[in-house]
Every structure is written in C-alpha cells, then in structure tokens.
Protein backbone atom coordinates (compact mmCIF):
# COMPACT_ATOMS: atom_id res chain seq x y z
CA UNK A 1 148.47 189.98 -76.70
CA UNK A 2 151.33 187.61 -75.54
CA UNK A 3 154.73 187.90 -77.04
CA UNK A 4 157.20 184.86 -76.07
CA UNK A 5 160.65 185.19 -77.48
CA UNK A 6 162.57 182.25 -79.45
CA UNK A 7 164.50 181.18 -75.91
CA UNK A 8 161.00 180.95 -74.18
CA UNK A 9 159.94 177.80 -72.07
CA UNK A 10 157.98 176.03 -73.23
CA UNK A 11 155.81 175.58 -70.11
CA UNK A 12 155.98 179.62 -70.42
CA UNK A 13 154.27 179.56 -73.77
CA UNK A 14 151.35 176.98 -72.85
CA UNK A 15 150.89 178.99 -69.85
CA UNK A 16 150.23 182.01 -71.93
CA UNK A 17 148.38 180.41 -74.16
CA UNK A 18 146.01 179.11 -71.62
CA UNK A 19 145.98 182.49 -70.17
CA UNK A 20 144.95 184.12 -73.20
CA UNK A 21 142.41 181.89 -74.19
CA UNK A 22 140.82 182.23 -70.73
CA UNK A 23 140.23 185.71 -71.66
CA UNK A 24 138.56 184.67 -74.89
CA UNK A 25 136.27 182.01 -73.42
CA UNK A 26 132.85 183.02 -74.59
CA UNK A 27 134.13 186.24 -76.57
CA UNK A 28 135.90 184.74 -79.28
CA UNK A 29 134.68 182.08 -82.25
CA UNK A 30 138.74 180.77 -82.67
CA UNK A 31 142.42 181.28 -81.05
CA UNK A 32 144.45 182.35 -84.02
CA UNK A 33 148.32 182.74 -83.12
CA UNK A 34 151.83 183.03 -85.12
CA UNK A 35 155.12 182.82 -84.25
CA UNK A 36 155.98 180.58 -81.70
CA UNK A 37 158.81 177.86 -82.17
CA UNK A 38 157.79 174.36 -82.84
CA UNK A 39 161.78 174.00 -81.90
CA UNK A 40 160.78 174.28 -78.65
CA UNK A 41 157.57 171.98 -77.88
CA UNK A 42 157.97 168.52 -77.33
CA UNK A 43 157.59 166.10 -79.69
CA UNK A 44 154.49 164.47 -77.68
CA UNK A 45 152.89 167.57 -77.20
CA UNK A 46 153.49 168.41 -80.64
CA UNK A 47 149.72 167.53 -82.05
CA UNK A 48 146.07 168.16 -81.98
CA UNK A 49 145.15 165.83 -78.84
CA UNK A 50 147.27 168.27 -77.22
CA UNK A 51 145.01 171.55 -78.68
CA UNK A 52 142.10 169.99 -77.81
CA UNK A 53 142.70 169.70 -73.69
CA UNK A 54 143.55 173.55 -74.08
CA UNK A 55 140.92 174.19 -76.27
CA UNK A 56 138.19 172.02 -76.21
CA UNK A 57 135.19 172.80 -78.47
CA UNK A 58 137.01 176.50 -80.09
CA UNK A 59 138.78 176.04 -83.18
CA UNK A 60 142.54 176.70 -82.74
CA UNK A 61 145.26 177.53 -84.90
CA UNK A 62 148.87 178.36 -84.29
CA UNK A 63 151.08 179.17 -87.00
CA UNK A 64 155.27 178.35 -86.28
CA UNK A 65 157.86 181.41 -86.74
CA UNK A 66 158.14 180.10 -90.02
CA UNK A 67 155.16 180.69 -91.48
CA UNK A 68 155.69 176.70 -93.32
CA UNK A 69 153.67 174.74 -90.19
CA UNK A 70 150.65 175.32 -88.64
CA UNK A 71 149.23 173.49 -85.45
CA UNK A 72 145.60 173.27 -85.84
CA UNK A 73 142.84 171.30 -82.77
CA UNK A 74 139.99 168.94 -83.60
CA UNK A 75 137.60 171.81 -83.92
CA UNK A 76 139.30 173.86 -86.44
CA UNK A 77 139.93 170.69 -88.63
CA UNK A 78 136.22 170.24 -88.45
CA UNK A 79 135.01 173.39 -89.26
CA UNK A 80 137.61 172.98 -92.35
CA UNK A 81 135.82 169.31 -93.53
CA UNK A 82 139.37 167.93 -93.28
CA UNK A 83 139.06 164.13 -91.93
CA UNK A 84 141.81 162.84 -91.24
CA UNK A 85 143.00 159.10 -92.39
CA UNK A 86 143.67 156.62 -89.89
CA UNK A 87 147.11 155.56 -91.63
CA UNK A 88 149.52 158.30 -93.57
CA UNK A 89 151.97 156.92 -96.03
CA UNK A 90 155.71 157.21 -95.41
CA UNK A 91 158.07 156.09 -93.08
CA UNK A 92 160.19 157.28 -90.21
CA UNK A 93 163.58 157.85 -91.44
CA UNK A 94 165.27 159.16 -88.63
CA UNK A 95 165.20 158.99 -85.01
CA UNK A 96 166.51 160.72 -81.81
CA UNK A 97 169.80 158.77 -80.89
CA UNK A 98 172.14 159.10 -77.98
CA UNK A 99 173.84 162.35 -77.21
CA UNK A 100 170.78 164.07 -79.39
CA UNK A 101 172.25 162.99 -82.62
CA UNK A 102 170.34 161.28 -84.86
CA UNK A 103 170.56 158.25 -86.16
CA UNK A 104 168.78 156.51 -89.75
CA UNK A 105 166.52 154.13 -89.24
CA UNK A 106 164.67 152.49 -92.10
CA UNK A 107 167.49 152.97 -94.61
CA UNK A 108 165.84 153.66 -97.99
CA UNK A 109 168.17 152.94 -101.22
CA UNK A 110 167.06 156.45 -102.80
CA UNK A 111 165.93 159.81 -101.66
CA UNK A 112 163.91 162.02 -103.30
CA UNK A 113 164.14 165.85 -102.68
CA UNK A 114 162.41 168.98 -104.18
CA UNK A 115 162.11 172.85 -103.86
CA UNK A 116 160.17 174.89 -105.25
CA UNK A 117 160.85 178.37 -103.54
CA UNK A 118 162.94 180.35 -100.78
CA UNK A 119 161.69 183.67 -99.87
CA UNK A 120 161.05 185.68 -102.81
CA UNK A 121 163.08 182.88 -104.87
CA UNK A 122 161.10 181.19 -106.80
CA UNK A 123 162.95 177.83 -107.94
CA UNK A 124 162.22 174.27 -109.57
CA UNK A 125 164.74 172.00 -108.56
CA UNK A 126 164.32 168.00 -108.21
CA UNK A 127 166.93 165.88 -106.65
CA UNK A 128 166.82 161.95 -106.51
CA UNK A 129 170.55 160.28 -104.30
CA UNK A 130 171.84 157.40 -103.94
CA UNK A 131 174.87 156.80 -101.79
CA UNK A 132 176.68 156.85 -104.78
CA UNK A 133 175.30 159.31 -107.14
CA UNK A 134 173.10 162.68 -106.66
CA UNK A 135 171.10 163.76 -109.70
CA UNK A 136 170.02 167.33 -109.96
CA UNK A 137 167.40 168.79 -112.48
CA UNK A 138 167.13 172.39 -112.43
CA UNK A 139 164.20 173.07 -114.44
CA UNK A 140 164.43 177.22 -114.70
CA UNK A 141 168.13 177.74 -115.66
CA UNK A 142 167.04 180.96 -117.48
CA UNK A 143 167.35 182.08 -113.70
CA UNK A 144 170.22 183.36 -111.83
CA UNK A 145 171.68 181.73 -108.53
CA UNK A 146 171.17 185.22 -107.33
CA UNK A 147 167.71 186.44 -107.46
CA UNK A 148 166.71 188.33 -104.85
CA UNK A 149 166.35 186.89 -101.68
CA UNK A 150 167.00 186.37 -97.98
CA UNK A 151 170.82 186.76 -98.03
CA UNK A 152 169.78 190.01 -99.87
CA UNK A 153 171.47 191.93 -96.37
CA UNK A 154 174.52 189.78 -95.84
CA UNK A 155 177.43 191.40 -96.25
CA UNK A 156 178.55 188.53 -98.93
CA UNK A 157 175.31 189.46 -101.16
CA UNK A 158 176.32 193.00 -100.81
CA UNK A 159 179.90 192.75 -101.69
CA UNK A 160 179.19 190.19 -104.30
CA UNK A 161 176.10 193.05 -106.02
CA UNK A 162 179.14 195.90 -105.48
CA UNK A 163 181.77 193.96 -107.59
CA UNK A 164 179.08 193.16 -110.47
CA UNK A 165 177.83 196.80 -110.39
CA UNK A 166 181.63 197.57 -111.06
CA UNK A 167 182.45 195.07 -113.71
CA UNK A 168 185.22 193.23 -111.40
CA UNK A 169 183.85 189.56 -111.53
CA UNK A 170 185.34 187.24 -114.20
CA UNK A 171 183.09 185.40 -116.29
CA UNK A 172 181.93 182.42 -114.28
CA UNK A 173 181.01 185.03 -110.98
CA UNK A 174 179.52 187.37 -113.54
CA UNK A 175 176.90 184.11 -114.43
CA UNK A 176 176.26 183.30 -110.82
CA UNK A 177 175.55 187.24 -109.72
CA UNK A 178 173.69 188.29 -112.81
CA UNK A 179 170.58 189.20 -110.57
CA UNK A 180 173.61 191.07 -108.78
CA UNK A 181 173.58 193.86 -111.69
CA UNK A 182 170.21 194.63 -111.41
CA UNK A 183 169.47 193.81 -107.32
C-alpha cells in the first residue's frame, strides 16, 4: 500500500504508482486506487493515454480524494463496453491566463447550473444567469437550509443547533436552522 499526502509531488505519486503496479504485474487482474489529488497532476497527463504507458494491457482505475472523478486506462474502459466518441459536445469556457488566473473564453450569453446533492444533503436546485439576472428554482422547499451535512462540525453549525435547541433565534433564523432542532 502507498499513501501520498495532499502536498505530494506529483512525480512522487507516478513513481509510486509505477512501483506498486510493478509488484502486481502478473498477480493482479486491475490497479484499483482512491484518493489522490487530481489538483496536483498536470493537465496533459491528466487522461487515459497517460494510464495506458503505465499500465498497458491491466485495467486501471484511480478514484480522486473526492470520490466525484475517476481516472480510468484503455483497458478498463474496454472491459466496461464504454466506446468513447470521437467529438464530446460543449465548449471550453475558461482558460489558464497570466499570473494563473483565469480568463473566459467563449463567452456564452447564459449559464446553466444544477445540484442535486452535498454530502448527506440531498437538494434540487436549478440555476440559469445572465449577466443581468440569476434565476433560482428550488424544487424541495419543504427542506431546511440546514439538513445535516458537512459543516455539521463547524463551530458556526454548532452554535447555530445550540441557539435553536434553546429557543433564542427569531423567526427568520428559526426557518433557516429548523434541521438545527432536531440535528
């Protein structure tokens, strides 16, 4: 096993990723992996060309810290039946500018924005913006802002639950806590 922490290299992380698939080499039917930081790995190397010169013919998959993206080789897209298209729809909306800030690039008159869930939130909000106006449809507003969640710990969350359990919120913080009473 191979633990590389967030502030790893990322020549450190390929190298013990090629390290421990060298031990697997004939042992092992895929490389399975979590964690690492896609933050980290650059944006050329960021694909499954790159898999497959590590890899070669055994599936691969490597799932980010955050559990959302997965980078997957050749062999394990295979094995899946996923073919790939030769053209994906969309556009590139933003790009790497000087300084590392980022600049627009093909300016779009709207955007369009969902979520669906955070954590253990489970949410149905739909956004469409233009520079002028934002339109937001919350489609579950039988739920509180404060379900339980990530921020669960913070020491906002807690103080927030503590003053609902104790009846000091007015009306409009009672509305946004009411999970609060019963986190």
């Amino acid at each position: 096993m191979v633990f590389c922490h967030a502030g790893c290299p990322f020549e450190d992380i390929v190298a013990a990723i090629k390290a421990c698939k060298d031990k697997l080499d004939g042992g092992a039917k895929w490389f399975i992996s979590s964690g690492h930081s896609a933050a980290v790995w650059p944006k050329e190397k960021y694909n499954k060309e790159y898999l497959d010169k590590i890899f070669g013919d055994m599936p691969a998959y490597m799932e980010d810290e955050t559990a959302h993206n997965a980078l997957v080789n050749s062999a394990a897209l295979k094995i899946a039946g996923v073919d790939l298209p030769r053209h994906i729809e969309g556009k590139i909306f933003l790009e790497s500018g000087a300084n590392g800030n980022w600049k627009a690039v093909n300016k779009h008159e709207y955007i369009f924005a969902a979520r669906d869930r955070c954590d253990e939130t489970v949410d149905r909000i739909r956004c469409v913006r233009s520079r002028q106006y934002k339109y937001l449809r919350n489609f579950l507003t039988d739920r509180p802002y404060m379900q339980p969640q990530y921020r669960d710990p913070w020491a906002v969350t807690v103080e927030l639950r503590e003053l609902a359990r104790t009846g000091a919120l007015n009306a409009v913080r009672r509305a946004v806590g009411a999970a609060a009473e019963n986190g």
